[in-house]
PDB file of N, CA and C in Angstrom:
ATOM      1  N   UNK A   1     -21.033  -0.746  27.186  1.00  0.00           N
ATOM      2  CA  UNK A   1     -20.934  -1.927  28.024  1.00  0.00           C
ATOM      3  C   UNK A   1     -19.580  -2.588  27.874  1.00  0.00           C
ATOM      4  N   UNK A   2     -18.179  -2.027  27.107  1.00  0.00           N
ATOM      5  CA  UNK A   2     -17.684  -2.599  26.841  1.00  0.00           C
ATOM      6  C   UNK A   2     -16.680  -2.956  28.426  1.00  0.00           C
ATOM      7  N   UNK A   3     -16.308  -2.250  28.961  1.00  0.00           N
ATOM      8  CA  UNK A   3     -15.788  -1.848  30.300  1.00  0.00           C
ATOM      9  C   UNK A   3     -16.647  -2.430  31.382  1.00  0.00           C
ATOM     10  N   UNK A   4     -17.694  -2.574  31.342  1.00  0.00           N
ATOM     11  CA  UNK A   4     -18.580  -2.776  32.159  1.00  0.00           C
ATOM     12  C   UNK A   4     -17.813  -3.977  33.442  1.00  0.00           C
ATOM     13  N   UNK A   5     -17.383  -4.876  33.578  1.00  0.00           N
ATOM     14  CA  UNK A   5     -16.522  -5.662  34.266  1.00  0.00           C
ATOM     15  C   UNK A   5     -15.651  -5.055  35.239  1.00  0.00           C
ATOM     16  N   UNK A   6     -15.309  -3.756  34.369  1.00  0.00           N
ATOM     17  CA  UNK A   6     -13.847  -3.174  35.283  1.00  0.00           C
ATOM     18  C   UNK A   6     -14.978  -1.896  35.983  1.00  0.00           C
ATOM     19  N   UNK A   7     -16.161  -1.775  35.931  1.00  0.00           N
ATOM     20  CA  UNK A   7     -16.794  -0.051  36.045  1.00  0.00           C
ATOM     21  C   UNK A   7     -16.708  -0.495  37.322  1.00  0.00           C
ATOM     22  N   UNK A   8     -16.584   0.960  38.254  1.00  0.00           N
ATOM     23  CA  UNK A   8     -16.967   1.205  39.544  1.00  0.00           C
ATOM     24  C   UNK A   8     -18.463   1.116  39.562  1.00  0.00           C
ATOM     25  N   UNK A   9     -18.902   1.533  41.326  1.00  0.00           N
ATOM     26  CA  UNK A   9     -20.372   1.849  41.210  1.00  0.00           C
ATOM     27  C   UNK A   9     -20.679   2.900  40.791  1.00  0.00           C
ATOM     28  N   UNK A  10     -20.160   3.781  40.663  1.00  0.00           N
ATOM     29  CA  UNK A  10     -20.413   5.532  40.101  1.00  0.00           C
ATOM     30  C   UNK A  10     -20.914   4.444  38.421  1.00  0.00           C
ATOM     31  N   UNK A  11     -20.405   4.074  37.996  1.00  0.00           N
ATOM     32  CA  UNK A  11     -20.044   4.192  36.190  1.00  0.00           C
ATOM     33  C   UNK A  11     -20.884   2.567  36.428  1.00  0.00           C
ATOM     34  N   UNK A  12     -21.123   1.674  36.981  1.00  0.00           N
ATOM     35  CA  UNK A  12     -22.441   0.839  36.577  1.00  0.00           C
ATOM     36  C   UNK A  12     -23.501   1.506  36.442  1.00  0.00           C
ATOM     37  N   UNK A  13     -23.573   2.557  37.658  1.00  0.00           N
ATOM     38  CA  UNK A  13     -24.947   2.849  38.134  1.00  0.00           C
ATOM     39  C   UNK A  13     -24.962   4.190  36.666  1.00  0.00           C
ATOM     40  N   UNK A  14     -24.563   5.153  36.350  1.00  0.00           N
ATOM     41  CA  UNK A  14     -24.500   5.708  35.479  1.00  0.00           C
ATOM     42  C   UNK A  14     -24.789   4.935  33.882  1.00  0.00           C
ATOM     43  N   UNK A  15     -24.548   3.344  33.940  1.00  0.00           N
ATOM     44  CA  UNK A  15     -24.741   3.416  32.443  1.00  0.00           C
ATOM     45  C   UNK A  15     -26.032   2.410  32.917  1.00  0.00           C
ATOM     46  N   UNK A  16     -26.549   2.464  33.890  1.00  0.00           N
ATOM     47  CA  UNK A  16     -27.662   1.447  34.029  1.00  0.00           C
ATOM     48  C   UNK A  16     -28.756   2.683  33.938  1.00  0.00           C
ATOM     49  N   UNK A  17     -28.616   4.138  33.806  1.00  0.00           N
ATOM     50  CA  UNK A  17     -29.575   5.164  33.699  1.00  0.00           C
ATOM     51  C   UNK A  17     -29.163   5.593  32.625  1.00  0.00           C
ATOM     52  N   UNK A  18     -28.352   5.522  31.518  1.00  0.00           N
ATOM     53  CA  UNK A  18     -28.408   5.606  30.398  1.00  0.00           C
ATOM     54  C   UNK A  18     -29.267   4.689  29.514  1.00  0.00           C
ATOM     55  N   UNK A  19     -29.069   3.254  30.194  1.00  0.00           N
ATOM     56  CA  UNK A  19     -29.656   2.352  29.346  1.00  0.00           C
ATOM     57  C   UNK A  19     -28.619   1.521  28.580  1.00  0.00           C
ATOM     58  N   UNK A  20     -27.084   2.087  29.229  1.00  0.00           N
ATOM     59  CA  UNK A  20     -26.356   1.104  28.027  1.00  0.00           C
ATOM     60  C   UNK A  20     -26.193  -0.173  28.588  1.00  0.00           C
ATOM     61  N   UNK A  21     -26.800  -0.538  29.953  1.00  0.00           N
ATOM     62  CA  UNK A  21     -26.242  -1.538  30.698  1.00  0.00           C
ATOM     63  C   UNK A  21     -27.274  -1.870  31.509  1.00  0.00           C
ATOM     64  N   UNK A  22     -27.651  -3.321  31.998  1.00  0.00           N
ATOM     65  CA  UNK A  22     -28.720  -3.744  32.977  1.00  0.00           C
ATOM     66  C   UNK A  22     -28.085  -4.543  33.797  1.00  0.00           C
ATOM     67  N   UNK A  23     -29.509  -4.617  35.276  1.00  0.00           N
ATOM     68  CA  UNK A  23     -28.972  -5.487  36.440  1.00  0.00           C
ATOM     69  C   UNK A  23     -28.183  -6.981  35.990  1.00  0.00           C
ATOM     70  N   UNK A  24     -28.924  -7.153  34.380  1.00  0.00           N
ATOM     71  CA  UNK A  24     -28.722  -8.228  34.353  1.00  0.00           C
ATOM     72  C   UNK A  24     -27.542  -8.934  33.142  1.00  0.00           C
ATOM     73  N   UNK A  25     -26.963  -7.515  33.053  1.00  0.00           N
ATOM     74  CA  UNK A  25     -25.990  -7.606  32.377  1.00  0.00           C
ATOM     75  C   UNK A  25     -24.840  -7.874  33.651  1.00  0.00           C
ATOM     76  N   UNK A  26     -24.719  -7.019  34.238  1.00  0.00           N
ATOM     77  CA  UNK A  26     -23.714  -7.198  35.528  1.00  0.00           C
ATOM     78  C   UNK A  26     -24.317  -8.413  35.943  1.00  0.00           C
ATOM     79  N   UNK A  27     -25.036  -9.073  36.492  1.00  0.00           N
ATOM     80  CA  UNK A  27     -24.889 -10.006  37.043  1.00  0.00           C
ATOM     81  C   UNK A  27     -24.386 -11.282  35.940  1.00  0.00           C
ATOM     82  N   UNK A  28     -24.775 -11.231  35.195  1.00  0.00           N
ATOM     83  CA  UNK A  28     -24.309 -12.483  34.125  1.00  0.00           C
ATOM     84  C   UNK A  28     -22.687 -12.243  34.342  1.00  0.00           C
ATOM     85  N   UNK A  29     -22.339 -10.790  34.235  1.00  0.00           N
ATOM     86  CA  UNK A  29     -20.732 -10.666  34.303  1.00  0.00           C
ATOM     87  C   UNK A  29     -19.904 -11.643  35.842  1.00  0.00           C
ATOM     88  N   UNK A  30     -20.738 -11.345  36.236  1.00  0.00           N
ATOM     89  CA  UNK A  30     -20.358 -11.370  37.759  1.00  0.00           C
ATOM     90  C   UNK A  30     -20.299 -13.055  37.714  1.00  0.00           C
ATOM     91  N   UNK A  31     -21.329 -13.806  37.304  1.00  0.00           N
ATOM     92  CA  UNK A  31     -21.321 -15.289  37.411  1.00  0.00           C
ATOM     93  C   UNK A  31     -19.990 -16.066  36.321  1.00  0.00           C
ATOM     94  N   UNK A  32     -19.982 -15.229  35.433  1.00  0.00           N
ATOM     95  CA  UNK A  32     -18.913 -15.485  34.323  1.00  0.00           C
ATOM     96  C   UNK A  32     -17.667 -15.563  35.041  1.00  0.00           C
ATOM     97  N   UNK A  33     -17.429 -14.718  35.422  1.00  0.00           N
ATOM     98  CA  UNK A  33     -15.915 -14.224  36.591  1.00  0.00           C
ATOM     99  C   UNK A  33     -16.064 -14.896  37.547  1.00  0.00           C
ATOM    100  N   UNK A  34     -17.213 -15.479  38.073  1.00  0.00           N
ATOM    101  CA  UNK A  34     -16.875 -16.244  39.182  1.00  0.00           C
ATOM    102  C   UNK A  34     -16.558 -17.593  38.506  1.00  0.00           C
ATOM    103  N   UNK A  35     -17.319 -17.878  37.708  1.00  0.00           N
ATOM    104  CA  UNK A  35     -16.933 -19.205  37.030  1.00  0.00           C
ATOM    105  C   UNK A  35     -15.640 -19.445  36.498  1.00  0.00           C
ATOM    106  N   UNK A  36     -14.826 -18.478  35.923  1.00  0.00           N
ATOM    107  CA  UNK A  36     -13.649 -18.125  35.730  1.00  0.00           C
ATOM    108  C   UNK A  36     -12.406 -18.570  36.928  1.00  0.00           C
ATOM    109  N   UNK A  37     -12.550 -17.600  37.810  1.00  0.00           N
ATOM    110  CA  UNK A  37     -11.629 -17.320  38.414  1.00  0.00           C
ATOM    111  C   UNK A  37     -11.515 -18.564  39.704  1.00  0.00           C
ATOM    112  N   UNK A  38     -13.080 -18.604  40.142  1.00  0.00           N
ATOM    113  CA  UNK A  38     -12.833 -19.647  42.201  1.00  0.00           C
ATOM    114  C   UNK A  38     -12.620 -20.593  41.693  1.00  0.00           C
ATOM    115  N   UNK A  39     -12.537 -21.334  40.589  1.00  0.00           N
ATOM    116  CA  UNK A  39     -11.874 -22.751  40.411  1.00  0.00           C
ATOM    117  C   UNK A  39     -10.625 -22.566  41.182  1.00  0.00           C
ATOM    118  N   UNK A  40      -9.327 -21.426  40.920  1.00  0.00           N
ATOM    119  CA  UNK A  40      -8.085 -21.413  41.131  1.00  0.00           C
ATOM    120  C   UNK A  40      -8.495 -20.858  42.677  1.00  0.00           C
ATOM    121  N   UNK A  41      -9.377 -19.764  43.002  1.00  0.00           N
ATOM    122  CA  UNK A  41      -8.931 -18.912  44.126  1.00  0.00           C
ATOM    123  C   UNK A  41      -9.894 -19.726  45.204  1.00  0.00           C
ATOM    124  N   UNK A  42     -11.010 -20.548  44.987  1.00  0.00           N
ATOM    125  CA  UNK A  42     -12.047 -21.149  46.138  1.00  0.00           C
ATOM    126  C   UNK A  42     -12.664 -20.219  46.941  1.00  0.00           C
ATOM    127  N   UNK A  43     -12.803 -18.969  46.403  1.00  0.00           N
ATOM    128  CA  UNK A  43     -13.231 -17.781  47.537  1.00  0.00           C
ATOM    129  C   UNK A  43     -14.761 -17.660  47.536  1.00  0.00           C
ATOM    130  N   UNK A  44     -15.305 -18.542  46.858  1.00  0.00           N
ATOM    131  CA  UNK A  44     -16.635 -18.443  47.304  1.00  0.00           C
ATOM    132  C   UNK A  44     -17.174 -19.704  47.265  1.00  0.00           C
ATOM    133  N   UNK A  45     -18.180 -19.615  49.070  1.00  0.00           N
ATOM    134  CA  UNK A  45     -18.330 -20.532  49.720  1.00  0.00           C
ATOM    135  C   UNK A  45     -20.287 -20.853  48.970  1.00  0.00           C
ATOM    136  N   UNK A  46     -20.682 -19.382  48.781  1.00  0.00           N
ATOM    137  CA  UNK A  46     -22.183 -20.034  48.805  1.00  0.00           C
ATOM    138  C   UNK A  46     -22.500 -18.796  47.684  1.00  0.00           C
ATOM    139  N   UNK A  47     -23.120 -19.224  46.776  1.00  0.00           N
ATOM    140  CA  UNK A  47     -23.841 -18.039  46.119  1.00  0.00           C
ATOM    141  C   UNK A  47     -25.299 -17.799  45.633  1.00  0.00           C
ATOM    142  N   UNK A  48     -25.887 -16.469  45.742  1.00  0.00           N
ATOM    143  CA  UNK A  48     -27.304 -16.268  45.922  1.00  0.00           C
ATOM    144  C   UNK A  48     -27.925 -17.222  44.847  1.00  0.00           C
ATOM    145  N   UNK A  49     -29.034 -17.987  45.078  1.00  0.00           N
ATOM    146  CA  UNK A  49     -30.152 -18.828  44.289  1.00  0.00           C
ATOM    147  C   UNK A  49     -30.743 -17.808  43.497  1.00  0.00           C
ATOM    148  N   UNK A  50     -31.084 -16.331  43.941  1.00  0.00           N
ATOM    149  CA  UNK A  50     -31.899 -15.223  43.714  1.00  0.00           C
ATOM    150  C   UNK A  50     -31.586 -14.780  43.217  1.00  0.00           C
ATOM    151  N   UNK A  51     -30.026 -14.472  42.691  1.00  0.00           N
ATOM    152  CA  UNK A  51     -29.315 -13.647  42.012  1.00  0.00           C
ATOM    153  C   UNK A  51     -29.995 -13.248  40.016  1.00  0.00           C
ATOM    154  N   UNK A  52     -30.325 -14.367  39.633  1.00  0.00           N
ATOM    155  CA  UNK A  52     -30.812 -13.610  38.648  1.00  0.00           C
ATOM    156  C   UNK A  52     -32.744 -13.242  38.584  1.00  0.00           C
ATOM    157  N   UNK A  53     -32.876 -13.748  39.197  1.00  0.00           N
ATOM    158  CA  UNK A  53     -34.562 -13.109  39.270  1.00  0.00           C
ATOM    159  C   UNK A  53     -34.366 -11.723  39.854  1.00  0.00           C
ATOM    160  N   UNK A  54     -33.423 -11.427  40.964  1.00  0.00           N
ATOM    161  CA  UNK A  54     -33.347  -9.767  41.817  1.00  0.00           C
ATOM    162  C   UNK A  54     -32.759  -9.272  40.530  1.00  0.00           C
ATOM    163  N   UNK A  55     -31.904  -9.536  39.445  1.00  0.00           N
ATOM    164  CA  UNK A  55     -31.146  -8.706  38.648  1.00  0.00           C
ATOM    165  C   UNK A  55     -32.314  -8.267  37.592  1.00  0.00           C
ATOM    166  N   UNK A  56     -33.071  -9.786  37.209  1.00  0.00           N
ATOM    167  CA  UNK A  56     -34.497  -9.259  36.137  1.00  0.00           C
ATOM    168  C   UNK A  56     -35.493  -7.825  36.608  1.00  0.00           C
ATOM    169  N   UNK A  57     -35.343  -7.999  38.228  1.00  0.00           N
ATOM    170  CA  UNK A  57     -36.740  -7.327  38.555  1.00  0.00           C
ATOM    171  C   UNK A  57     -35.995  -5.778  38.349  1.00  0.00           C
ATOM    172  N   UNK A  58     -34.572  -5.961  39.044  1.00  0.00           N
ATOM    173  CA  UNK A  58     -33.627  -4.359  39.229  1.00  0.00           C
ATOM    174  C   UNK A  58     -34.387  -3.563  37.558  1.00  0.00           C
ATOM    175  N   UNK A  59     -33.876  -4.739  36.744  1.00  0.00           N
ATOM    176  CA  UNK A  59     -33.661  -4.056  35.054  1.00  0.00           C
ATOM    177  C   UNK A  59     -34.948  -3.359  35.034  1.00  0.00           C
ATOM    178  N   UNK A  60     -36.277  -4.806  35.422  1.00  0.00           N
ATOM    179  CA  UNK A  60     -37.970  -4.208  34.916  1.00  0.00           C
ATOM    180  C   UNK A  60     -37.597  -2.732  35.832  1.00  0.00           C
ATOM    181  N   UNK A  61     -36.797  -2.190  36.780  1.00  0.00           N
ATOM    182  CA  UNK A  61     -37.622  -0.925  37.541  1.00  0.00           C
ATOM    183  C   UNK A  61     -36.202   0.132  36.973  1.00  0.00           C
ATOM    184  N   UNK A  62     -35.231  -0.053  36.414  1.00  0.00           N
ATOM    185  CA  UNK A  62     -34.731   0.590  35.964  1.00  0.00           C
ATOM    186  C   UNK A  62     -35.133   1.284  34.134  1.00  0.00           C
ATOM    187  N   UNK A  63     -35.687  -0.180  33.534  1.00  0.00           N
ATOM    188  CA  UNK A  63     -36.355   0.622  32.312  1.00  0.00           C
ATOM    189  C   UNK A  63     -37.802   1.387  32.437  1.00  0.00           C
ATOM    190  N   UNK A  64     -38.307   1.158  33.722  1.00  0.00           N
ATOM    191  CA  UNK A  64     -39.564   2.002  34.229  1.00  0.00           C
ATOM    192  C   UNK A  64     -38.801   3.557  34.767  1.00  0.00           C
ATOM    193  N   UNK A  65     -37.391   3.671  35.236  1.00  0.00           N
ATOM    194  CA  UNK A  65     -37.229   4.654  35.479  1.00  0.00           C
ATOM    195  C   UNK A  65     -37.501   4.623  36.851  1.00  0.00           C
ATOM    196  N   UNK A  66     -37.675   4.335  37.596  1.00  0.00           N
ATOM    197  CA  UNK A  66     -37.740   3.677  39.132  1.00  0.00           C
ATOM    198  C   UNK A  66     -36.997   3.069  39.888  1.00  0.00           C
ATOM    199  N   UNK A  67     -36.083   2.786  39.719  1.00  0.00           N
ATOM    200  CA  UNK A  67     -34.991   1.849  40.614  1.00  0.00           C
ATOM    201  C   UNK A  67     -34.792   2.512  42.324  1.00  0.00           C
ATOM    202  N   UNK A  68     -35.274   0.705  42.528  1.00  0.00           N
ATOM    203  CA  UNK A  68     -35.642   0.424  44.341  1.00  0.00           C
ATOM    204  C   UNK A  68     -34.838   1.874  45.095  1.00  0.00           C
ATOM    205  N   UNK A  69     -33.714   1.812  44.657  1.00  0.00           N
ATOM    206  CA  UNK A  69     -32.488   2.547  45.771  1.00  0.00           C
ATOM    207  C   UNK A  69     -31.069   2.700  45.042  1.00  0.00           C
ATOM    208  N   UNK A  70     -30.556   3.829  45.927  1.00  0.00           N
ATOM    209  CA  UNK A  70     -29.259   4.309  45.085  1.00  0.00           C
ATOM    210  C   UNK A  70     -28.741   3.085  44.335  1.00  0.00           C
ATOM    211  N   UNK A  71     -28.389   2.080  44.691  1.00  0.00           N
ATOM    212  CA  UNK A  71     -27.664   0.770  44.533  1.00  0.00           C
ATOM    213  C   UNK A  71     -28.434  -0.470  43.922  1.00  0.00           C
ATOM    214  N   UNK A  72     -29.382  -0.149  43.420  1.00  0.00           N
ATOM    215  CA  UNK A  72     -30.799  -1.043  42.851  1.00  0.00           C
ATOM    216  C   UNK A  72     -29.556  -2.016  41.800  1.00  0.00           C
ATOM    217  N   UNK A  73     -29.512  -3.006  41.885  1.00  0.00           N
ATOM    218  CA  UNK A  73     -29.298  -4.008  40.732  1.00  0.00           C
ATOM    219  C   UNK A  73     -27.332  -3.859  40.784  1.00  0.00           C
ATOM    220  N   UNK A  74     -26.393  -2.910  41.647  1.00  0.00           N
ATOM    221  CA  UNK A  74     -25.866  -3.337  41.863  1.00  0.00           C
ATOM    222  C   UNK A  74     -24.678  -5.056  42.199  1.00  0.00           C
ATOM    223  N   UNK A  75     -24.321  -6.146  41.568  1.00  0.00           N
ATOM    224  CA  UNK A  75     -24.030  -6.817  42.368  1.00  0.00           C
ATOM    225  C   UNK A  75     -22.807  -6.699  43.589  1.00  0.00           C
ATOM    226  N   UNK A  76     -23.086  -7.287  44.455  1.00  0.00           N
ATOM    227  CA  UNK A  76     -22.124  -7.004  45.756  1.00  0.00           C
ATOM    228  C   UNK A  76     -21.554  -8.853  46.337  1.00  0.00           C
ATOM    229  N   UNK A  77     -20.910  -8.590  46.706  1.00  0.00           N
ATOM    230  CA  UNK A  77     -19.727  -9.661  47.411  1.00  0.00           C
ATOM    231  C   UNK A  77     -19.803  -9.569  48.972  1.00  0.00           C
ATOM    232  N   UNK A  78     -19.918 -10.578  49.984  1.00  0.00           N
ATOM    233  CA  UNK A  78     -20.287 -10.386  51.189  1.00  0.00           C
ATOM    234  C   UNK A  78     -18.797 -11.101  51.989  1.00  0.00           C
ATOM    235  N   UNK A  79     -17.743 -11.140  52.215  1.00  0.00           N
ATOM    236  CA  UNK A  79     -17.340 -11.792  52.721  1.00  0.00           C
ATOM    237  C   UNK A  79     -17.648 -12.224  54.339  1.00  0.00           C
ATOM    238  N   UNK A  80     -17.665 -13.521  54.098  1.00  0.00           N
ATOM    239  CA  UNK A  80     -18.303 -14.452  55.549  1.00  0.00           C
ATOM    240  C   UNK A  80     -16.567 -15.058  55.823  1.00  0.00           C
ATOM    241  N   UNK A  81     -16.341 -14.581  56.884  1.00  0.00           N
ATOM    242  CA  UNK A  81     -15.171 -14.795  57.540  1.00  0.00           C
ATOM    243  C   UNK A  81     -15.465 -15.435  58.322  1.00  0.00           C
ATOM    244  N   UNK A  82     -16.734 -15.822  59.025  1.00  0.00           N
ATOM    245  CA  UNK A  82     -17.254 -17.392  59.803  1.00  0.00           C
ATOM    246  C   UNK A  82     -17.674 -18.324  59.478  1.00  0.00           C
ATOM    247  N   UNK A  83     -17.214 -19.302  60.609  1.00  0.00           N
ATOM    248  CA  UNK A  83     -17.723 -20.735  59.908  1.00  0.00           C
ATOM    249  C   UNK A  83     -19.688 -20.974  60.120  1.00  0.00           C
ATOM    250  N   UNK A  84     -19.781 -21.423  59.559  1.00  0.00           N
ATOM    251  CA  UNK A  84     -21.020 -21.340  59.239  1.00  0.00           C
ATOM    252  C   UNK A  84     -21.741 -23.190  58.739  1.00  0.00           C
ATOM    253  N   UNK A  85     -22.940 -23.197  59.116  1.00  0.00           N
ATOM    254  CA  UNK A  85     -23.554 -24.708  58.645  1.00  0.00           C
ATOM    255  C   UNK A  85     -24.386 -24.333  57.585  1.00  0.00           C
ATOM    256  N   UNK A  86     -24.293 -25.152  56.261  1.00  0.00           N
ATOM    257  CA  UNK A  86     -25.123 -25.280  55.623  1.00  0.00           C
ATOM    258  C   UNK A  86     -25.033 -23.831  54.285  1.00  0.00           C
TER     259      UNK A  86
END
């Protein structure tokens, strides 16, 4: 897990079927770095409420050996290039 920050999706998804790494390790990463960094950059406008309950459930179906879909517990970045309410 030490890399885990810099891994592609090949090498999350690979150490999340080893076991060295969970949905909910990446996502904690992911909130850390955001907390980090959009103070200076403001690049994010809204972020998921869901984000760590979807990362708990990814982990429960990845230590079952089950994960939803190729990309199960993945986190992803959406850029919204429109203006938008609310």
């Amino acid at each position: 897990m030490d890399d885990l920050e810099h891994a592609d999706v090949t090498a999350l998804l690979a150490q999340f079927a080893a076991g060295m790494a969970t949905p909910n390790d990446a996502a904690a990463l992911v909130l850390d770095r955001i907390a980090r960094i959009d103070p200076k950059l403001n690049a994010y406008s809204t972020l998921s409420q869901t984000l760590l309950a979807e990362a708990q459930a990814a982990t429960d179906r990845w230590a079952r050996g089950m994960p939803q879909g190729p990309l199960d517990g993945v986190p992803i970045v959406v850029k919204d290039n429109l203006v938008s309410r609310g």
